[in-house]
C-alpha atoms as a PDB file:
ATOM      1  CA  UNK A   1       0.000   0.000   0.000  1.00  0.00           C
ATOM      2  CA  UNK A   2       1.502   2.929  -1.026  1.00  0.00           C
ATOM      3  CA  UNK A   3       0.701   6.859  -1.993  1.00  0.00           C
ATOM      4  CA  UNK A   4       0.704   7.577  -5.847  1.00  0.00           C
ATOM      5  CA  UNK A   5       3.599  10.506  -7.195  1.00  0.00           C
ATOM      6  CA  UNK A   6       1.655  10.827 -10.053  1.00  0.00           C
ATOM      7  CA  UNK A   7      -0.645  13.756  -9.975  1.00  0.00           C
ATOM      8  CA  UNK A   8       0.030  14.453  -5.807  1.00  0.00           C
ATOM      9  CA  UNK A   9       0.733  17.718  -4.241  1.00  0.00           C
ATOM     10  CA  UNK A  10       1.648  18.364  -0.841  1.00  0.00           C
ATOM     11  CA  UNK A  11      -0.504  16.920   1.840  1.00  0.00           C
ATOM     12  CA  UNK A  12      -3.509  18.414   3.293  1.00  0.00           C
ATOM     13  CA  UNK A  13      -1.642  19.282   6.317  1.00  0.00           C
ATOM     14  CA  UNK A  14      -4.383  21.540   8.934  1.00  0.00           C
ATOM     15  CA  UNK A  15      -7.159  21.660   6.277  1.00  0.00           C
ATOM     16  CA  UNK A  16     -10.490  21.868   7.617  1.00  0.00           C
ATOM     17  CA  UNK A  17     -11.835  19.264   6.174  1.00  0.00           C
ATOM     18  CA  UNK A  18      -9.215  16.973   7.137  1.00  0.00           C
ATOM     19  CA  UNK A  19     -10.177  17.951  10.988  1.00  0.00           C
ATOM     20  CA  UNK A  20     -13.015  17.694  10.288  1.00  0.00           C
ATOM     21  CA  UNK A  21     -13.354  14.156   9.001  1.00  0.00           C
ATOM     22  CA  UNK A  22     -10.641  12.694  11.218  1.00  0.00           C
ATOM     23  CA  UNK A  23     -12.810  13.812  13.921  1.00  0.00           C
ATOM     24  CA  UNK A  24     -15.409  11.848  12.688  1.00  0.00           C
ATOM     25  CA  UNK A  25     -13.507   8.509  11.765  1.00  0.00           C
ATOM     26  CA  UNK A  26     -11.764   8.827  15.501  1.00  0.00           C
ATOM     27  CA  UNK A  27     -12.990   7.572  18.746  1.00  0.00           C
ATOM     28  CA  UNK A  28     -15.862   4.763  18.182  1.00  0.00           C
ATOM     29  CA  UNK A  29     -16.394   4.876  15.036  1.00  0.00           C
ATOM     30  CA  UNK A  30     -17.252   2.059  12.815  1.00  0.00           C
ATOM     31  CA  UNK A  31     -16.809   1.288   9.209  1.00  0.00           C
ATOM     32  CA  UNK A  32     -19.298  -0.783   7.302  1.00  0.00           C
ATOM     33  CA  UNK A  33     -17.174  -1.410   3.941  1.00  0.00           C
ATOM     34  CA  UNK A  34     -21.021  -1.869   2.402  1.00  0.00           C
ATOM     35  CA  UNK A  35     -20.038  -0.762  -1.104  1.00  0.00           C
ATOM     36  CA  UNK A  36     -21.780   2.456  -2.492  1.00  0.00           C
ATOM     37  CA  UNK A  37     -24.794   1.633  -4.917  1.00  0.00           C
ATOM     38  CA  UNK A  38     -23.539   3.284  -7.625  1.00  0.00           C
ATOM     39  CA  UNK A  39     -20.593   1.098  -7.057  1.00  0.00           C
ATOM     40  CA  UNK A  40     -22.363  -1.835  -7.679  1.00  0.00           C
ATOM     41  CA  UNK A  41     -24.449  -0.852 -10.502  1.00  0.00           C
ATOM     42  CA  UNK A  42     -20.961  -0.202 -11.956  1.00  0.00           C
ATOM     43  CA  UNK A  43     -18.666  -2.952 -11.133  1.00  0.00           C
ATOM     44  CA  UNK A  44     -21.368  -5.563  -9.587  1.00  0.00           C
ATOM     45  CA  UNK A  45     -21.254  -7.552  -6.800  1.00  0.00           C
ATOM     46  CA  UNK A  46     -19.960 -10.708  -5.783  1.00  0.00           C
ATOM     47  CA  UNK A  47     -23.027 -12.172  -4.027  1.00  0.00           C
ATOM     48  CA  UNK A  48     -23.363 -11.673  -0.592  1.00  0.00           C
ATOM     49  CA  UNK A  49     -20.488  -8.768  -0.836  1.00  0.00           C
ATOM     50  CA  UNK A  50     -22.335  -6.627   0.575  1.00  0.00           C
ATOM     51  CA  UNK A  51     -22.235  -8.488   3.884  1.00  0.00           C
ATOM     52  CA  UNK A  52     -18.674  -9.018   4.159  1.00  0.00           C
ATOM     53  CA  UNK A  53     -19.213 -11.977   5.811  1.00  0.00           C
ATOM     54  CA  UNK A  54     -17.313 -14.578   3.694  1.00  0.00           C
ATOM     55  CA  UNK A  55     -15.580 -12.130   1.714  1.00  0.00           C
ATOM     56  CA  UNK A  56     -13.750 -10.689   4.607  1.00  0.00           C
ATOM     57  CA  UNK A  57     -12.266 -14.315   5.438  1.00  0.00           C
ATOM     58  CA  UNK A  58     -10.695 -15.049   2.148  1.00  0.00           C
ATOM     59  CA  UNK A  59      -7.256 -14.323   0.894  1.00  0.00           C
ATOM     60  CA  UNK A  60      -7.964 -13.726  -2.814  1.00  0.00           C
ATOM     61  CA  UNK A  61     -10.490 -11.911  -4.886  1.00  0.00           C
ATOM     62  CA  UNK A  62     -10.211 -14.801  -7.800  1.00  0.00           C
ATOM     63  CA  UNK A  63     -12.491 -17.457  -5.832  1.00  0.00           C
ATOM     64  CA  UNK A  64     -15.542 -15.019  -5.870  1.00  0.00           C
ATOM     65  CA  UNK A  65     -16.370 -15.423  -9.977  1.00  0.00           C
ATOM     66  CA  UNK A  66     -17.349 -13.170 -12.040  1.00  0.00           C
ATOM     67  CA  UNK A  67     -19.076  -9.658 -11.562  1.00  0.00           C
ATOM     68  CA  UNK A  68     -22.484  -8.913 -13.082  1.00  0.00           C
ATOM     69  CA  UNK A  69     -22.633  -5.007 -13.776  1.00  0.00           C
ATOM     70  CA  UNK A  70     -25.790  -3.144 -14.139  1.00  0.00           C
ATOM     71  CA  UNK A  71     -25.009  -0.724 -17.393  1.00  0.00           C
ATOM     72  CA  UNK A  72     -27.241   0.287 -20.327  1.00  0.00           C
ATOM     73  CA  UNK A  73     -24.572   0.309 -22.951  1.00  0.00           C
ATOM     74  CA  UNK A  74     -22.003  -2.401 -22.307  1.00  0.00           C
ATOM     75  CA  UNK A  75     -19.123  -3.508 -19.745  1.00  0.00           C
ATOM     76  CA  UNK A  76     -16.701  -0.976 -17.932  1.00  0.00           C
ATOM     77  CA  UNK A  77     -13.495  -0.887 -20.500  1.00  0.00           C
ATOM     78  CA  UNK A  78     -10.466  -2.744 -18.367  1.00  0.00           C
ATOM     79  CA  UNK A  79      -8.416  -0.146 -16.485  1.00  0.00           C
ATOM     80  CA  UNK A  80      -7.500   1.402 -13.065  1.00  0.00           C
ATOM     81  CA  UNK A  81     -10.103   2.684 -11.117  1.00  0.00           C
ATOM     82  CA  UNK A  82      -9.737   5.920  -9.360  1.00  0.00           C
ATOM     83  CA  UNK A  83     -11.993   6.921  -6.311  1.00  0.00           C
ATOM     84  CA  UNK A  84     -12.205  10.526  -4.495  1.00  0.00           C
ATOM     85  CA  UNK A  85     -13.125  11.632  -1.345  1.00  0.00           C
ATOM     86  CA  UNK A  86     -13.652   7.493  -0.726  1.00  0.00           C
ATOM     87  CA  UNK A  87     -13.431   7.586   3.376  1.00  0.00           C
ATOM     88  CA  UNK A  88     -13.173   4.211   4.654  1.00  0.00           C
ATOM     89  CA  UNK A  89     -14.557   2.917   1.100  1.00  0.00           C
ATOM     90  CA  UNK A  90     -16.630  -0.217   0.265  1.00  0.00           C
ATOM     91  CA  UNK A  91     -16.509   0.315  -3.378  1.00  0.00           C
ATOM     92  CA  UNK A  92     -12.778   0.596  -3.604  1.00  0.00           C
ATOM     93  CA  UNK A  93     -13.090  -2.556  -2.070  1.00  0.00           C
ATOM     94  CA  UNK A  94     -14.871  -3.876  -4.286  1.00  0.00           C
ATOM     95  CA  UNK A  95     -13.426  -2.517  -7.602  1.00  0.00           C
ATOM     96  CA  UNK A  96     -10.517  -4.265  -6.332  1.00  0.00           C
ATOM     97  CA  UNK A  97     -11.999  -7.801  -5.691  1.00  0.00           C
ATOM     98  CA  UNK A  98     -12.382  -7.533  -9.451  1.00  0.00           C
ATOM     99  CA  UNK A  99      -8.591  -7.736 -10.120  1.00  0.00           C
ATOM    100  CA  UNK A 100      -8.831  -3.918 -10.997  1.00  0.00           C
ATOM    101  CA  UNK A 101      -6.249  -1.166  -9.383  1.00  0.00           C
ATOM    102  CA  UNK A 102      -7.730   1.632  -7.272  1.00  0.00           C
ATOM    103  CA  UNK A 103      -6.613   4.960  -6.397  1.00  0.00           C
ATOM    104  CA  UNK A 104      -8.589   6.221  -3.588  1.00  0.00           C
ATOM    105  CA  UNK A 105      -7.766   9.907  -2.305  1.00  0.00           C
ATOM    106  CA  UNK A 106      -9.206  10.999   0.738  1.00  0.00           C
ATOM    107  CA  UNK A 107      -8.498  14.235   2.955  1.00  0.00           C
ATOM    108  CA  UNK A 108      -8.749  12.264   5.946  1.00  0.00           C
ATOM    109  CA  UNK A 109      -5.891  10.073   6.933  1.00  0.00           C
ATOM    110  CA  UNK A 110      -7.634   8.155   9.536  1.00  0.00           C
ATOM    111  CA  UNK A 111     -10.293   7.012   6.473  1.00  0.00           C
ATOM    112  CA  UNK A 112      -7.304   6.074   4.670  1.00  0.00           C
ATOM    113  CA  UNK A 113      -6.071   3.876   7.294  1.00  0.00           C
ATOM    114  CA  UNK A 114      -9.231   2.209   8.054  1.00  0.00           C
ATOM    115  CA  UNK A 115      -9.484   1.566   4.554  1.00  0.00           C
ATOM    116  CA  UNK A 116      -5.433   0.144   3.916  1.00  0.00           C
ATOM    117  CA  UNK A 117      -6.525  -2.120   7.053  1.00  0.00           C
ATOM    118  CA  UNK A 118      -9.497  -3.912   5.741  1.00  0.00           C
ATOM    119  CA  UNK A 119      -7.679  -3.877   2.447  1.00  0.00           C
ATOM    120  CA  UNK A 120      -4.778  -5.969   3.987  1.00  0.00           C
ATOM    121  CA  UNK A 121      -7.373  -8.121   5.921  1.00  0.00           C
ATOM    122  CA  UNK A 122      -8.826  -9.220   2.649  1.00  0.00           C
ATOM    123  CA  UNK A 123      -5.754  -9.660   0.786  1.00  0.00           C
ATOM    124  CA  UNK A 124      -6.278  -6.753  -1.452  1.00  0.00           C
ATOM    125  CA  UNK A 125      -3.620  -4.460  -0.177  1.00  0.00           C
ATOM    126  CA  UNK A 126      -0.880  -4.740  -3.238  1.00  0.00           C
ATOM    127  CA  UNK A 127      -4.074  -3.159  -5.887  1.00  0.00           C
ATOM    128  CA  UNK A 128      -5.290  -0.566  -3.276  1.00  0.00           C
ATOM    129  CA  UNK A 129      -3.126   2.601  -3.986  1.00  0.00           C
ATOM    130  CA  UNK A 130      -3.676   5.420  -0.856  1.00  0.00           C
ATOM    131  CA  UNK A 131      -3.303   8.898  -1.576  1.00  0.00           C
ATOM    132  CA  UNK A 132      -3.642  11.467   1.006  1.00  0.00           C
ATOM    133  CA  UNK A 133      -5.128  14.606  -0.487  1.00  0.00           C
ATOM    134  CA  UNK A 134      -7.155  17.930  -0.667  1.00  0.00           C
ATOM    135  CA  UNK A 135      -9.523  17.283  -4.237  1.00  0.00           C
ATOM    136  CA  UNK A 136      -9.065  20.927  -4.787  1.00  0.00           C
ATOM    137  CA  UNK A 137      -5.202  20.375  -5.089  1.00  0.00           C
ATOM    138  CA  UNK A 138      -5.193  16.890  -6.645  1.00  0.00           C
ATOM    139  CA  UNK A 139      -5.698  15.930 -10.340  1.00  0.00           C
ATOM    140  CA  UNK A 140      -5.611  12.209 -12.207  1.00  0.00           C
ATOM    141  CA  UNK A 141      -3.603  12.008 -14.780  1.00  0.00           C
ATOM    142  CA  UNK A 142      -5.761  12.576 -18.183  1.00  0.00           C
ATOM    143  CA  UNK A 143      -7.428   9.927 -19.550  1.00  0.00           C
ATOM    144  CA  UNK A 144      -5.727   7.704 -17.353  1.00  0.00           C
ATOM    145  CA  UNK A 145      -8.749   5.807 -15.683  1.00  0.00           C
ATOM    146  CA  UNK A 146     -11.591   3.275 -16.517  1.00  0.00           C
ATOM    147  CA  UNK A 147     -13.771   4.605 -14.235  1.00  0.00           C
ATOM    148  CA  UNK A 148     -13.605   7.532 -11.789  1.00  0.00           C
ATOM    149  CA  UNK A 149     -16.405   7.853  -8.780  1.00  0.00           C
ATOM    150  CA  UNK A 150     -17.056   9.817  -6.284  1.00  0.00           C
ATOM    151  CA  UNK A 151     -19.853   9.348  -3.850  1.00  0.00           C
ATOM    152  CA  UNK A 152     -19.473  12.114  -1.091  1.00  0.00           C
ATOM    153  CA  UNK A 153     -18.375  15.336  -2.121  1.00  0.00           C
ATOM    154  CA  UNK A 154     -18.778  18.212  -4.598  1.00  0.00           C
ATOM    155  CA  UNK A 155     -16.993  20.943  -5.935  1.00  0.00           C
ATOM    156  CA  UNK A 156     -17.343  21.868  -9.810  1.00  0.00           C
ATOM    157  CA  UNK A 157     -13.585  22.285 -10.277  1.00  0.00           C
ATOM    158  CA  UNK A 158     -13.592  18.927  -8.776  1.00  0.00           C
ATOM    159  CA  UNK A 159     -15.944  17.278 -11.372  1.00  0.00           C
ATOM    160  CA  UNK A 160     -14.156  18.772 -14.544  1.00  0.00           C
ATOM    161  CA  UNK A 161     -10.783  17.346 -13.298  1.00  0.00           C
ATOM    162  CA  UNK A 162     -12.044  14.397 -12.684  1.00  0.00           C
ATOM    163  CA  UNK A 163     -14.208  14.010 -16.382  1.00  0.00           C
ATOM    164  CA  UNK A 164     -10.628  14.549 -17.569  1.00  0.00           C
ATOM    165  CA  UNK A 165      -9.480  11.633 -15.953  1.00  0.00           C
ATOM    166  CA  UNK A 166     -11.514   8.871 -17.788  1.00  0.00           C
ATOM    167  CA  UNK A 167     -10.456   7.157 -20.429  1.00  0.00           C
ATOM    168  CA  UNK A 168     -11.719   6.145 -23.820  1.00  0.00           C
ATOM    169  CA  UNK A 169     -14.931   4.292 -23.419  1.00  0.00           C
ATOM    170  CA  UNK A 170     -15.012   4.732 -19.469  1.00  0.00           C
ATOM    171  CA  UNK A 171     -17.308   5.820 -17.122  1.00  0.00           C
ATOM    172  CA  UNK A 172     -18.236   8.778 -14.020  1.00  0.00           C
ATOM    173  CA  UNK A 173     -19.548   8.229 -11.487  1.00  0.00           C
ATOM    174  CA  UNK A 174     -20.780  10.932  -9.572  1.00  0.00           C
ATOM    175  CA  UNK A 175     -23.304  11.493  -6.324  1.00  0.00           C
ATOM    176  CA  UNK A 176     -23.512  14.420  -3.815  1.00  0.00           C
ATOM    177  CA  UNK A 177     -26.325  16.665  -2.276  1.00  0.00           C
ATOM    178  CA  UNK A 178     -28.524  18.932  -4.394  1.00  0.00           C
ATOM    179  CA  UNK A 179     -28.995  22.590  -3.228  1.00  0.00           C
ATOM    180  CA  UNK A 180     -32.296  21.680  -2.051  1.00  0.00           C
ATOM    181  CA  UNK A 181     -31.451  19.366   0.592  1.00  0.00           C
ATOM    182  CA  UNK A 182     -30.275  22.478   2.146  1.00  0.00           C
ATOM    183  CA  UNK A 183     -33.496  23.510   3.667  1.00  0.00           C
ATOM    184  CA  UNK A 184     -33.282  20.073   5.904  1.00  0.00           C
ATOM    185  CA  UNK A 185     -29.733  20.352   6.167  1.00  0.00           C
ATOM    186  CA  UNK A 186     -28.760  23.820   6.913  1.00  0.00           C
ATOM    187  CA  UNK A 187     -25.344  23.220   8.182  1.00  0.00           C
ATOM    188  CA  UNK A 188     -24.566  22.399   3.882  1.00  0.00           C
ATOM    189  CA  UNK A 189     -22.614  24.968   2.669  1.00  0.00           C
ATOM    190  CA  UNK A 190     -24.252  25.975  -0.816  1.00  0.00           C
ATOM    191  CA  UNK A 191     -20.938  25.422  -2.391  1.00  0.00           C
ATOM    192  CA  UNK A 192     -20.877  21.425  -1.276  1.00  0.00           C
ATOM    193  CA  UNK A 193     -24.654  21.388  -3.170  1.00  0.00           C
ATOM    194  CA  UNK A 194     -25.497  20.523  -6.781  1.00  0.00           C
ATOM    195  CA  UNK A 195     -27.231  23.127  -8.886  1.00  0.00           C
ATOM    196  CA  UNK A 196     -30.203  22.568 -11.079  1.00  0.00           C
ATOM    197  CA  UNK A 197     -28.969  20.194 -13.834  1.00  0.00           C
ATOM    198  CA  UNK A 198     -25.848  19.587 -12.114  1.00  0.00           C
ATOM    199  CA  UNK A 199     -23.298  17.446 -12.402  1.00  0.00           C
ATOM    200  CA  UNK A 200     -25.162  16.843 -16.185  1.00  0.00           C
ATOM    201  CA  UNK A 201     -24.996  20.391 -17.105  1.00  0.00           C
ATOM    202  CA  UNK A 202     -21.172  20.439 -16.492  1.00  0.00           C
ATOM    203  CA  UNK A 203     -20.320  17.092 -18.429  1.00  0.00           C
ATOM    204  CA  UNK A 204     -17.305  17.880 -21.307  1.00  0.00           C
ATOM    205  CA  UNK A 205     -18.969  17.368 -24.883  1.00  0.00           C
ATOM    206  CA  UNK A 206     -17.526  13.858 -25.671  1.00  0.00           C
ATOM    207  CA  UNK A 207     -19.205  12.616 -22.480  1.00  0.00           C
ATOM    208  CA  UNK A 208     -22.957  10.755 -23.267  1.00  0.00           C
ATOM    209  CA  UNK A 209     -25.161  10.876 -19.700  1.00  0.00           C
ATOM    210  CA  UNK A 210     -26.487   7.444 -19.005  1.00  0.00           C
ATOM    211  CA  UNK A 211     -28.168   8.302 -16.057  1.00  0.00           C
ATOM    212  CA  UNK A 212     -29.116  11.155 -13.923  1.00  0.00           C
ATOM    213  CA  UNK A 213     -31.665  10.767 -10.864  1.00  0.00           C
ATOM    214  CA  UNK A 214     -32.127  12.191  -7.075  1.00  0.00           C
ATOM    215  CA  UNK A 215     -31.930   9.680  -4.403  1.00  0.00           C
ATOM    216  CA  UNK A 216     -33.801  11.801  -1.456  1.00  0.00           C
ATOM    217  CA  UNK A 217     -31.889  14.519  -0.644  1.00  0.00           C
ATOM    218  CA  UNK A 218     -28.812  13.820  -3.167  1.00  0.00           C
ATOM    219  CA  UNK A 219     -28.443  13.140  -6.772  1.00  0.00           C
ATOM    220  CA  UNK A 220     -27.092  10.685  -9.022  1.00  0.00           C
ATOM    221  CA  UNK A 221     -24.961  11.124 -12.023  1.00  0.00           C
ATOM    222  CA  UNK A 222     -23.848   7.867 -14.468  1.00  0.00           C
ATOM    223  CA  UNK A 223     -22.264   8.667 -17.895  1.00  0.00           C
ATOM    224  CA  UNK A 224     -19.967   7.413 -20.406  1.00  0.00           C
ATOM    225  CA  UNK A 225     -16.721   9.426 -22.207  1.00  0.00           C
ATOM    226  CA  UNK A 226     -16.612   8.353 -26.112  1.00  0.00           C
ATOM    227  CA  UNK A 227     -14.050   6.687 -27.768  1.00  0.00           C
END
């Protein structure tokens, strides 16, 4: 397990956010390592995944078969996988009990370290790259990824970097809270909310949106970069 050069900048260091969500992970917290749904409609599942029950106990993603993907218009291409903002991630997990190498970047060390712990548990430590990161200061390399998710966080400047990071034929992935969940949630900064039409709105041209749907107070974002 290791942090990627490629694309880095200097850590986070006293960010807020990384206070923030250490504070959270700290103390008595407990990580589920349920993958994301969008996750699954992406790369599958491998039955009773979701559990972690039998899964946890093995040594090797190979004995678990094949996965069965949910997607209108064909497979995911082969390729790396990167995820942002993942926290203590069940679909990085996942992606990599496919045989498929993950970048996940997080603010938040302690996520990190959760995660690189239940990645060594289940034998899945040496495709699991760690990269300790602000979004707003990291970018993939272009074109450079099969699919690129994100489940937790928003920032436009975020999205566009990340669109640039899919490859040929791969897919975004994309989920965070729309501006209207604000009037339940008032502690949401606007900035951290989708606008109307967002993410689709802000998709590059050679990008075809497969999906786009609100999930209570969030929305849901699916699409597909051309050849």
């Amino acid at each position: 397990m290791s942090a990627e050069p490629a694309g880095a900048r200097p850590g986070p260091g006293d960010h807020a956010d990384r206070l923030r969500w250490n504070a959270k992970y700290a103390g008595d917290f407990v990580p589920s390592f349920v993958p994301h749904p969008l996750a699954v409609r992406i790369f599958g599942s491998y039955g009773s995944f979701g559990s972690y029950g039998s899964f946890g106990s093995c040594g090797s993603y190979g004995s678990f078969g094949s996965l069965s993907a949910d997607l209108p218009d064909g497979p995911v291409p082969d390729g790396p996988v990167a995820e942002l903002a993942c926290g203590p991630s069940g679909a990085a997990l996942l992606a990599a009990a496919g045989g498929r190498r993950v970048t996940a970047v997080d603010v938040s060390e302690v996520a990190l370290g959760m995660l690189g712990d239940e990645a060594r548990r289940r034998g899945l430590d040496h495709l699991i790259i760690l990269v300790h990161a602000d979004l707003s200061a990291w970018r993939p390399e272009p074109r450079s990824y099969a699919v690129v998710l994100c489940t937790g966080f928003w920032a436009s400047a975020v999205f566009t970097a990340a669109a640039e990071g899919v490859g040929a034929d791969g897919l975004l992935g994309w989920e965070a809270f729309t501006a209207e969940a604000r009037s339940s949630r008032p502690s949401l900064q606007a900035d951290w909310c989708l606008a109307a039409g967002e993410p689709a709105s802000l998709l590059p041209p050679d990008f075809t949106l497969l999906d786009q749907h609100d999930r209570g107070p969030k929305r849901q974002l699916l699409a597909r970069r051309h050849l």
